[in-house]
N, C-alpha and C. Protein backbone atom coordinates (compact mmCIF):
# COMPACT_ATOMS: atom_id res chain seq x y z
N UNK A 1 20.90 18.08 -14.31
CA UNK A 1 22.01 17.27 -14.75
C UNK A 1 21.60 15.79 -14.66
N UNK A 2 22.12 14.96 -15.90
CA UNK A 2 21.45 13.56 -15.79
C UNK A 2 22.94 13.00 -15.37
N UNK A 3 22.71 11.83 -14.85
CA UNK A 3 23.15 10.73 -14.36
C UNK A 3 23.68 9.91 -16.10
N UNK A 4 25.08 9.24 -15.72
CA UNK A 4 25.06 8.50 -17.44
C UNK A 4 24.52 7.61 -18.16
N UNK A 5 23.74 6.69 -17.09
CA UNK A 5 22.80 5.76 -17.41
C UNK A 5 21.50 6.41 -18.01
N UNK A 6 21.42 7.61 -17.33
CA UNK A 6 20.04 8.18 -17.91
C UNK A 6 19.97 8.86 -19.45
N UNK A 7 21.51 9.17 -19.70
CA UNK A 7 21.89 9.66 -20.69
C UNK A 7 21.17 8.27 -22.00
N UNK A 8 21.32 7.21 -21.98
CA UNK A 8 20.94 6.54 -22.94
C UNK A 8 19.52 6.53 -23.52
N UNK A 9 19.51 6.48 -24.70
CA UNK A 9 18.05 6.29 -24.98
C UNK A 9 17.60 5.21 -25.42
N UNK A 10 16.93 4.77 -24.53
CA UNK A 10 15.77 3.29 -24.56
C UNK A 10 14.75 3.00 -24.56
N UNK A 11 14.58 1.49 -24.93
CA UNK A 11 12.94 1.52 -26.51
C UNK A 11 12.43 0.17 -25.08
N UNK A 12 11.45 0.57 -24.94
CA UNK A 12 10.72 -0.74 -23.77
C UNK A 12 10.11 -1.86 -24.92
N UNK A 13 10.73 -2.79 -24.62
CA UNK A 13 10.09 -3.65 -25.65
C UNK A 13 9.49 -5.15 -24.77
N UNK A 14 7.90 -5.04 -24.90
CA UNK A 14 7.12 -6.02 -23.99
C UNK A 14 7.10 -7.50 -24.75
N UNK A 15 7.51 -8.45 -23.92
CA UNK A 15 7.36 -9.71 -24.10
C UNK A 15 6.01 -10.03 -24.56
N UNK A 16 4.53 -9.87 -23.80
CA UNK A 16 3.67 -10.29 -24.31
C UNK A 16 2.83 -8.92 -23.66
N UNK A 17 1.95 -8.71 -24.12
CA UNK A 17 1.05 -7.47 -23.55
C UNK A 17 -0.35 -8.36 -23.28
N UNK A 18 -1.51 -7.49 -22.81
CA UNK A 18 -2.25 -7.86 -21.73
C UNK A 18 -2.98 -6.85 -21.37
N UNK A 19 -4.16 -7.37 -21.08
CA UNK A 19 -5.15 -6.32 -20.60
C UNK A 19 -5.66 -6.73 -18.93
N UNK A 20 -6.06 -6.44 -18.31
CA UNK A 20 -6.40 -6.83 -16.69
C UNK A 20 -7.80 -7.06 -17.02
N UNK A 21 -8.36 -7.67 -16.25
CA UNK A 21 -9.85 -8.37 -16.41
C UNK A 21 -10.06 -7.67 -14.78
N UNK A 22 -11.39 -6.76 -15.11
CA UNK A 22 -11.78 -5.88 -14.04
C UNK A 22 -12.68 -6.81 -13.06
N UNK A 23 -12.77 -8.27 -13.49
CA UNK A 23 -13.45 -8.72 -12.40
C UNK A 23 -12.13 -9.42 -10.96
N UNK A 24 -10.70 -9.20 -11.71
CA UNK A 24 -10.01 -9.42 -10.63
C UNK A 24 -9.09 -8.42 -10.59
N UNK A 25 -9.22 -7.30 -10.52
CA UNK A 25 -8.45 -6.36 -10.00
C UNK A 25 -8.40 -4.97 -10.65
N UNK A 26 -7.70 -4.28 -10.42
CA UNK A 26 -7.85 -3.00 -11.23
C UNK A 26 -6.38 -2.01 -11.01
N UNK A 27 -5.82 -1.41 -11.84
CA UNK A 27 -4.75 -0.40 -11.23
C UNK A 27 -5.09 0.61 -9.95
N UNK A 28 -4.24 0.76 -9.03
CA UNK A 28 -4.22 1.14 -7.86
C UNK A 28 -4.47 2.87 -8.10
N UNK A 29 -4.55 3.02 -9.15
CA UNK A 29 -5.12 4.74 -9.49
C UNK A 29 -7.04 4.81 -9.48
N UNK A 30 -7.37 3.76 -9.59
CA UNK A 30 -8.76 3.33 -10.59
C UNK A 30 -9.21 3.21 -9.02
N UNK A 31 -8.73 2.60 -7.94
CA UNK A 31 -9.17 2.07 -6.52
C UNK A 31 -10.07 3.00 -5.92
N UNK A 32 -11.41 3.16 -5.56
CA UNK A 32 -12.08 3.60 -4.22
C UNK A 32 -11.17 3.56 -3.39
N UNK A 33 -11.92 5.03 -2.56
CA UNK A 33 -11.14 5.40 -1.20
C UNK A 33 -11.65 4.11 -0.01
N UNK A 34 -12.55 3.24 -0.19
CA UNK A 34 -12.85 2.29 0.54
C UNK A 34 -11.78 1.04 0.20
N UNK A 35 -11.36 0.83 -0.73
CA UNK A 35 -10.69 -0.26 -1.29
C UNK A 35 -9.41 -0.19 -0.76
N UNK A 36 -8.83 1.58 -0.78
CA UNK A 36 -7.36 1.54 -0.51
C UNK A 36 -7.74 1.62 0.88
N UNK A 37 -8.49 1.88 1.77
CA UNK A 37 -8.71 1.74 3.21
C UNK A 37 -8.77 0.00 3.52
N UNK A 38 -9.63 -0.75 3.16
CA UNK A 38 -9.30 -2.18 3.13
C UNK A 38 -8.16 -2.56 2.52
N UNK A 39 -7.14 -2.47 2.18
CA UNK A 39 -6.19 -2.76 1.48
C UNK A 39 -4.95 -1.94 1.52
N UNK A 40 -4.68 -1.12 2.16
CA UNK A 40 -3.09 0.06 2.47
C UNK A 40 -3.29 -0.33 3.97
N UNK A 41 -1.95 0.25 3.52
CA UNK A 41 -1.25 0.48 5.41
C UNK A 41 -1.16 1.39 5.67
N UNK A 42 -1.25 1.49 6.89
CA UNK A 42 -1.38 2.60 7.52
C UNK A 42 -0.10 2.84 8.71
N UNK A 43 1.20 3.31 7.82
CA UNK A 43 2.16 3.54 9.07
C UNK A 43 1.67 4.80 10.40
N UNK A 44 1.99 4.09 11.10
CA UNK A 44 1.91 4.83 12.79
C UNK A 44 3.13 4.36 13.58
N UNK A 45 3.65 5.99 14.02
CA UNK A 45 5.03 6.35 15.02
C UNK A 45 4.13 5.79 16.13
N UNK A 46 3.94 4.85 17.26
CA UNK A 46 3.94 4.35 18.12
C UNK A 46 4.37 4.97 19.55
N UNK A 47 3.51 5.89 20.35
CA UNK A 47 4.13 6.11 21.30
C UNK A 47 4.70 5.03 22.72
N UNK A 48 5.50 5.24 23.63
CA UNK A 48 5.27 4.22 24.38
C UNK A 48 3.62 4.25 25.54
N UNK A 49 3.35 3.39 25.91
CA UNK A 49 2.01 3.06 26.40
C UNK A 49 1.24 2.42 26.06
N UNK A 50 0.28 2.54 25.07
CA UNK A 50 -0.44 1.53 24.14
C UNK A 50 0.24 0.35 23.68
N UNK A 51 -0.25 -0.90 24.05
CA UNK A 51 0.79 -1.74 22.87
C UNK A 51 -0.14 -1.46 21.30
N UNK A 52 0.77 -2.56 20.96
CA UNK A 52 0.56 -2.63 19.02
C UNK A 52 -0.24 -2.86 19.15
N UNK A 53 -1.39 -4.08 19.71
CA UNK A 53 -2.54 -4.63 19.58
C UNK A 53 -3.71 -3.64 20.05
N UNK A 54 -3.57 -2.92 20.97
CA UNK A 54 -4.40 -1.92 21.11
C UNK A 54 -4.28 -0.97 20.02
N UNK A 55 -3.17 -0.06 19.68
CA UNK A 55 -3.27 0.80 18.22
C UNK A 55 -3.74 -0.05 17.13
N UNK A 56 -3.90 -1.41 16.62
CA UNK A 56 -3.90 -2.14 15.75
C UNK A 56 -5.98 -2.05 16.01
N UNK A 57 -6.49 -2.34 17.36
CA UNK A 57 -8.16 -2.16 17.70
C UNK A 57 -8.60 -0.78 17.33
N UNK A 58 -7.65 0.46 17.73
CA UNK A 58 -7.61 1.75 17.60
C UNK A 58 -8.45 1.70 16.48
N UNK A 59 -7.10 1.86 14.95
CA UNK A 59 -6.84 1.69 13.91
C UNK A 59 -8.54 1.64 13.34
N UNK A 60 -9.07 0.07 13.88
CA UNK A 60 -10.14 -0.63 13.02
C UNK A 60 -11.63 0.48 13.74
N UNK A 61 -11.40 0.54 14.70
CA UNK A 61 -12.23 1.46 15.30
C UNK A 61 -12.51 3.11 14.16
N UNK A 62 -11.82 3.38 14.32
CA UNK A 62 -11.18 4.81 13.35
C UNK A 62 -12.09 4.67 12.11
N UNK A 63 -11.14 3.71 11.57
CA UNK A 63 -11.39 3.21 9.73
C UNK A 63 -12.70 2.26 9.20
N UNK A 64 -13.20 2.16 10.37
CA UNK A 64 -14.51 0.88 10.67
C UNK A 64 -14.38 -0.08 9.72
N UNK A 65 -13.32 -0.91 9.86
CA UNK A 65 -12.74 -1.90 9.03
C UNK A 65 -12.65 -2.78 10.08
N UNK A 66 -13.09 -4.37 9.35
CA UNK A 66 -13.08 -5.65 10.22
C UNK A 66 -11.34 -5.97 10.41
N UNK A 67 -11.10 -5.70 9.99
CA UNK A 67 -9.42 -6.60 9.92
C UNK A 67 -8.06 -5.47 10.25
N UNK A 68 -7.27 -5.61 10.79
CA UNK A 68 -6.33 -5.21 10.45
C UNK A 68 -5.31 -5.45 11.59
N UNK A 69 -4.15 -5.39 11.45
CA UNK A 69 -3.01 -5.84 12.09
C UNK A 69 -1.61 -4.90 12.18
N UNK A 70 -0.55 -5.63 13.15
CA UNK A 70 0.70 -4.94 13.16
C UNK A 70 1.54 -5.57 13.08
N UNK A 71 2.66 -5.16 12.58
CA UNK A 71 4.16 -5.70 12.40
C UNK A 71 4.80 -5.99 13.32
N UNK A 72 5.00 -5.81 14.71
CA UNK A 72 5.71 -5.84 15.08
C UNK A 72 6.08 -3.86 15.79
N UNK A 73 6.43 -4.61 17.29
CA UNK A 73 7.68 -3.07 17.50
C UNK A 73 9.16 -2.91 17.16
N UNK A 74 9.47 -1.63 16.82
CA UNK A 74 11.09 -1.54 17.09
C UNK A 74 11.40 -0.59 17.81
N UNK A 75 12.43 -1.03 18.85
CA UNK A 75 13.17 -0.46 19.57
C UNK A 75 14.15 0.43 19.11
């Protein structure tokens, strides 16, 4: 069953079109499994004990990636 908005039929009509220049980027389908590892997040349920900054060393340890960081906890 559709929804009534979905009921309409509509024509996508692009302002200007465009191609991506592969020396700065690429669609996120096209990405190496190294690329989306440098570049995704990685949600983690947080037990209590470790802080963030230690799971955040964990993390880079794991993924042998120079960088990476945390948001923040929530209570």
């Amino acid at each position: 069953m559709k929804l009534p908005f979905e009921e309409i039929e509509r024509e996508i009509i692009p302002k200007k079109t465009a191609e991506t220049n592969k020396n700065f980027g690429c669609f996120p389908n096209e990405r190496t499994v190294e690329e989306l590892i440098s570049y995704g997040i990685v949600n983690i349920d947080k037990s209590s004990g470790p802080t963030s900054h230690q799971v955040s060393d964990y993390v880079k340890k794991i993924l042998n990636i120079s960088k990476a960081g945390h948001s923040g906890t929530l209570v």
